[in-house]
Protein backbone atom coordinates (compact mmCIF):
# COMPACT_ATOMS: atom_id res chain seq x y z
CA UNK A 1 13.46 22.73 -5.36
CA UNK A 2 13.02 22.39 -9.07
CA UNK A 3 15.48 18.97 -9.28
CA UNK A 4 13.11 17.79 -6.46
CA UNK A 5 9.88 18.85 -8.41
CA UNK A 6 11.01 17.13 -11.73
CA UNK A 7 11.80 13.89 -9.31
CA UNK A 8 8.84 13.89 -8.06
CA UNK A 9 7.04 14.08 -11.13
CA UNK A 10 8.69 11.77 -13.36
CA UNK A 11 6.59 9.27 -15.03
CA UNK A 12 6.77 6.07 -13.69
CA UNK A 13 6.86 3.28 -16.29
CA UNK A 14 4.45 0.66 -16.88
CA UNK A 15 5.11 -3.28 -15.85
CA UNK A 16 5.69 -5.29 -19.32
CA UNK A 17 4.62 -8.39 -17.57
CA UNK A 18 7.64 -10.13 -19.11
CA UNK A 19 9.31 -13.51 -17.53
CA UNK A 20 11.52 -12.15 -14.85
CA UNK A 21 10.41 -8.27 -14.37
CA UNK A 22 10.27 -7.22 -10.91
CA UNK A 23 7.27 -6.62 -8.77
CA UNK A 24 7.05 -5.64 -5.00
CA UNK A 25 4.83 -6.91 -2.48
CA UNK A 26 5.40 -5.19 1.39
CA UNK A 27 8.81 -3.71 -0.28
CA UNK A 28 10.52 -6.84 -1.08
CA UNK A 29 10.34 -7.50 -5.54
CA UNK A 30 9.85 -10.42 -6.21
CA UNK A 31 10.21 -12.07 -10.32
CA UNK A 32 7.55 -12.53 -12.17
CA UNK A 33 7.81 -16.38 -13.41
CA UNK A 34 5.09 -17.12 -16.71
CA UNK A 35 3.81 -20.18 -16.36
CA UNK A 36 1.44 -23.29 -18.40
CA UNK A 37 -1.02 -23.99 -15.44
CA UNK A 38 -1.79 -23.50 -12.32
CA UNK A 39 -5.65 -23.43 -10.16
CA UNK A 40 -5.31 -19.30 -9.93
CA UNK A 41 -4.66 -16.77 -12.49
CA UNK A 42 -1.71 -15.38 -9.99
CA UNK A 43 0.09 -16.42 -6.96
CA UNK A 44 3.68 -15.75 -5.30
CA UNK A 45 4.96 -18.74 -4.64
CA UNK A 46 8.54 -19.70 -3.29
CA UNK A 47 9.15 -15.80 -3.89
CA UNK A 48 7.93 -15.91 -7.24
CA UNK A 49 5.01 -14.51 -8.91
CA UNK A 50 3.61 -16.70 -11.15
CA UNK A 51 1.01 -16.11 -13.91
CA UNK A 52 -0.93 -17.63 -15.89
CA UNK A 53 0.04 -17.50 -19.66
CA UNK A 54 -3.80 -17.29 -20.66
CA UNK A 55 -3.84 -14.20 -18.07
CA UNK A 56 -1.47 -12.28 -20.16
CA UNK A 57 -4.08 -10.08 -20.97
CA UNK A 58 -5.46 -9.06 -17.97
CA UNK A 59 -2.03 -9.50 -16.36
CA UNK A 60 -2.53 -5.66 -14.79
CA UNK A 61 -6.14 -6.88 -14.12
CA UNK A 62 -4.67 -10.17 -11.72
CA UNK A 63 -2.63 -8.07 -10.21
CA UNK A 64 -4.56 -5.38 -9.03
CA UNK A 65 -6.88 -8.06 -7.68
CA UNK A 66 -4.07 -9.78 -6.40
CA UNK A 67 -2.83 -7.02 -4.31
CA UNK A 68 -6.25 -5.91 -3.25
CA UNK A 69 -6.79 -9.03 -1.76
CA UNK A 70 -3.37 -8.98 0.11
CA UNK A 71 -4.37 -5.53 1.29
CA UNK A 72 -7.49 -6.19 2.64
CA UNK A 73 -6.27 -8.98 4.92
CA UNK A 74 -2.66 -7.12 5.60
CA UNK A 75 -4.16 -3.82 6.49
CA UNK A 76 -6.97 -4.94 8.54
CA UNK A 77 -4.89 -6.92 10.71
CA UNK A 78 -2.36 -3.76 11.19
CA UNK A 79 -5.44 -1.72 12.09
CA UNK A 80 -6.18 -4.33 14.46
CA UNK A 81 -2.64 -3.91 16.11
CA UNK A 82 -3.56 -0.30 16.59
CA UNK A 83 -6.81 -0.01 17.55
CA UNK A 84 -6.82 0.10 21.32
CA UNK A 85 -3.35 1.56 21.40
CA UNK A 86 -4.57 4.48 19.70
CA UNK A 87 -8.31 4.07 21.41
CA UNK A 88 -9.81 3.75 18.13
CA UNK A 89 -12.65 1.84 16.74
CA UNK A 90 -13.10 2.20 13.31
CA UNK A 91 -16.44 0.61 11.54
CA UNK A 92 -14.90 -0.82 8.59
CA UNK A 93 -11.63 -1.12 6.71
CA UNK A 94 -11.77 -0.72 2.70
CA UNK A 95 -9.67 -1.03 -0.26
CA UNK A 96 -9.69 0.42 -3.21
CA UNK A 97 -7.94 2.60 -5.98
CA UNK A 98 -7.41 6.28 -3.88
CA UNK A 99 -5.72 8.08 -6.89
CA UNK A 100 -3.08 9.41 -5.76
CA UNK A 101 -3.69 9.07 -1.55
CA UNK A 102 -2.25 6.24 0.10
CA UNK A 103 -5.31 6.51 2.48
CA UNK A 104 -8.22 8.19 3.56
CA UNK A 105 -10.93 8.67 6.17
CA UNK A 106 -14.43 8.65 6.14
CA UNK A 107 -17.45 9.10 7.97
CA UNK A 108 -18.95 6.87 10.14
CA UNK A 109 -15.29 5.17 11.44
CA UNK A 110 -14.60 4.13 8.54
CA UNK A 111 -11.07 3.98 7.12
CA UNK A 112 -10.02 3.67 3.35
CA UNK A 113 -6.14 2.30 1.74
CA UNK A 114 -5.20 1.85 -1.38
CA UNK A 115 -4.53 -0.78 -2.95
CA UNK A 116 -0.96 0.36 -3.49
CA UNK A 117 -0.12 0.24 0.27
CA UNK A 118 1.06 -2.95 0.30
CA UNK A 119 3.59 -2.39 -2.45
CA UNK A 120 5.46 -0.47 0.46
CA UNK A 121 7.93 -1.57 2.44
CA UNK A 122 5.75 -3.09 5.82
CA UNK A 123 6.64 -0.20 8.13
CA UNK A 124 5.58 2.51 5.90
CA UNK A 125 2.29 0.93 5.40
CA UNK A 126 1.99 0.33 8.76
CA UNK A 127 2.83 4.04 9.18
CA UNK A 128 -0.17 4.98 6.42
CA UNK A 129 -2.74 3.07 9.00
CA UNK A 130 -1.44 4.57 11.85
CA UNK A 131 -2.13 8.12 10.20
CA UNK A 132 -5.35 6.97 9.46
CA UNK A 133 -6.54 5.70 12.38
CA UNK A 134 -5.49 9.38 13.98
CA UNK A 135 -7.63 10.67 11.74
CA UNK A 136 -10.59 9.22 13.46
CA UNK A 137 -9.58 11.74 16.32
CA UNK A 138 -8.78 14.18 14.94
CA UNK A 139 -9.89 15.06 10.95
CA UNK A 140 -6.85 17.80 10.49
CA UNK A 141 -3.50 17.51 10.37
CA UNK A 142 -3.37 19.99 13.75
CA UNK A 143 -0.37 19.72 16.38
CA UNK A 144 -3.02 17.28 18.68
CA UNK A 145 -3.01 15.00 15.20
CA UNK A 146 0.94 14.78 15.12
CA UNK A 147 0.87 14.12 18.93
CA UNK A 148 -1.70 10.76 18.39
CA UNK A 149 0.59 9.84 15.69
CA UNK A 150 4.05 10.01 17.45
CA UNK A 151 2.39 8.49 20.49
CA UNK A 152 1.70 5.67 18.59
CA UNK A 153 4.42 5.51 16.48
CA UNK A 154 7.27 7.24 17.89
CA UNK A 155 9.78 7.11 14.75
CA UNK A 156 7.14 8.28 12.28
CA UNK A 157 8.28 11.22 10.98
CA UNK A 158 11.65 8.86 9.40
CA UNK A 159 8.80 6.93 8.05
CA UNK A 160 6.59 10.17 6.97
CA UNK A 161 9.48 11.10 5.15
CA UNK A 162 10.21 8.00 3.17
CA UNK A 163 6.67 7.79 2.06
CA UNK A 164 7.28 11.68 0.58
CA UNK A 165 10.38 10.42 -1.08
CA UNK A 166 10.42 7.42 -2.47
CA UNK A 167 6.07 6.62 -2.56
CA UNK A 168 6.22 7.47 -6.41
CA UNK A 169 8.72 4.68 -6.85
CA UNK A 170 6.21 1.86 -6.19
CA UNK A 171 3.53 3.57 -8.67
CA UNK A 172 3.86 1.47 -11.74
CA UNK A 173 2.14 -1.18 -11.95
């Protein structure tokens, strides 16, 4: 128990933003290429994430925005995907910086990721939205709540437990 405590809360360290670090996107990491020009502060193109030299300074600041962007559209469509199979209808979808929650739910229908999410591999984000969108039925983590979820997702708890284990490793950023 302690060895898994002292995993869990080892700091995670900080992106350099040098030529060639690695940074994920849906679980994959892709290099981080510095470049003279281009129209947009960041992109991944051909694999690659390029930035801007002038960006260097906000480079955490690009990202961020970067991946918030990615979220929005990524996350809405997978709540899309789900929303009659789990006879949901949430009012909006938002991203933003959670803390330390991968998700939330709010009132009204409304559902909340972070911006993170999408630094997970695809099926563990997808899991995230499913668990979510359960949420909108029921607001506990009761029996009826695992029920919606493995209804919907039959293989979650693999994925539940991934997300426990290795979530911390796609922190830094």
């Amino acid at each position: 128990k302690l060895a898994e405590k002292d995993r869990l809360q080892r700091p995670v360290p900080r992106k350099a933003f040098v030529g060639g670090e690695g940074f994920l996107y849906l679980g994959r990491s892709h290099r981080l290429k510095l470049v003279a020009a281009q129209d947009v502060p960041l992109k991944l193109v051909g694999g690659r994430f390029c930035l801007r030299r002038d960006a260097l300074p906000a480079a955490r600041d690009e990202f961020v925005r970067w991946y918030a962007e990615r979220a929005k559209i990524w996350l809405s469509s997978r709540v899309n995907d789900y929303r009659s199979r789990m006879e949901v209808e949430p009012t909006t979808v938002k991203v933003q910086d959670l803390g330390y929650r991968w998700g939330s739910c709010g009132k009204g229908g409304s559902v909340y990721f972070h911006w993170k999410a999408v630094l997970l591999p695809a099926r563990i984000a997808e899991y995230v939205v499913v668990h979510e969108l359960a949420h909108l039925h029921e607001p506990h983590h009761t029996p009826g709540f695992w029920l919606r979820v493995e209804r919907a997702m039959p293989d979650y708890e693999r994925r539940k437990v991934w997300l426990a284990e290795h979530g911390i490793d796609v922190e830094g950023i």
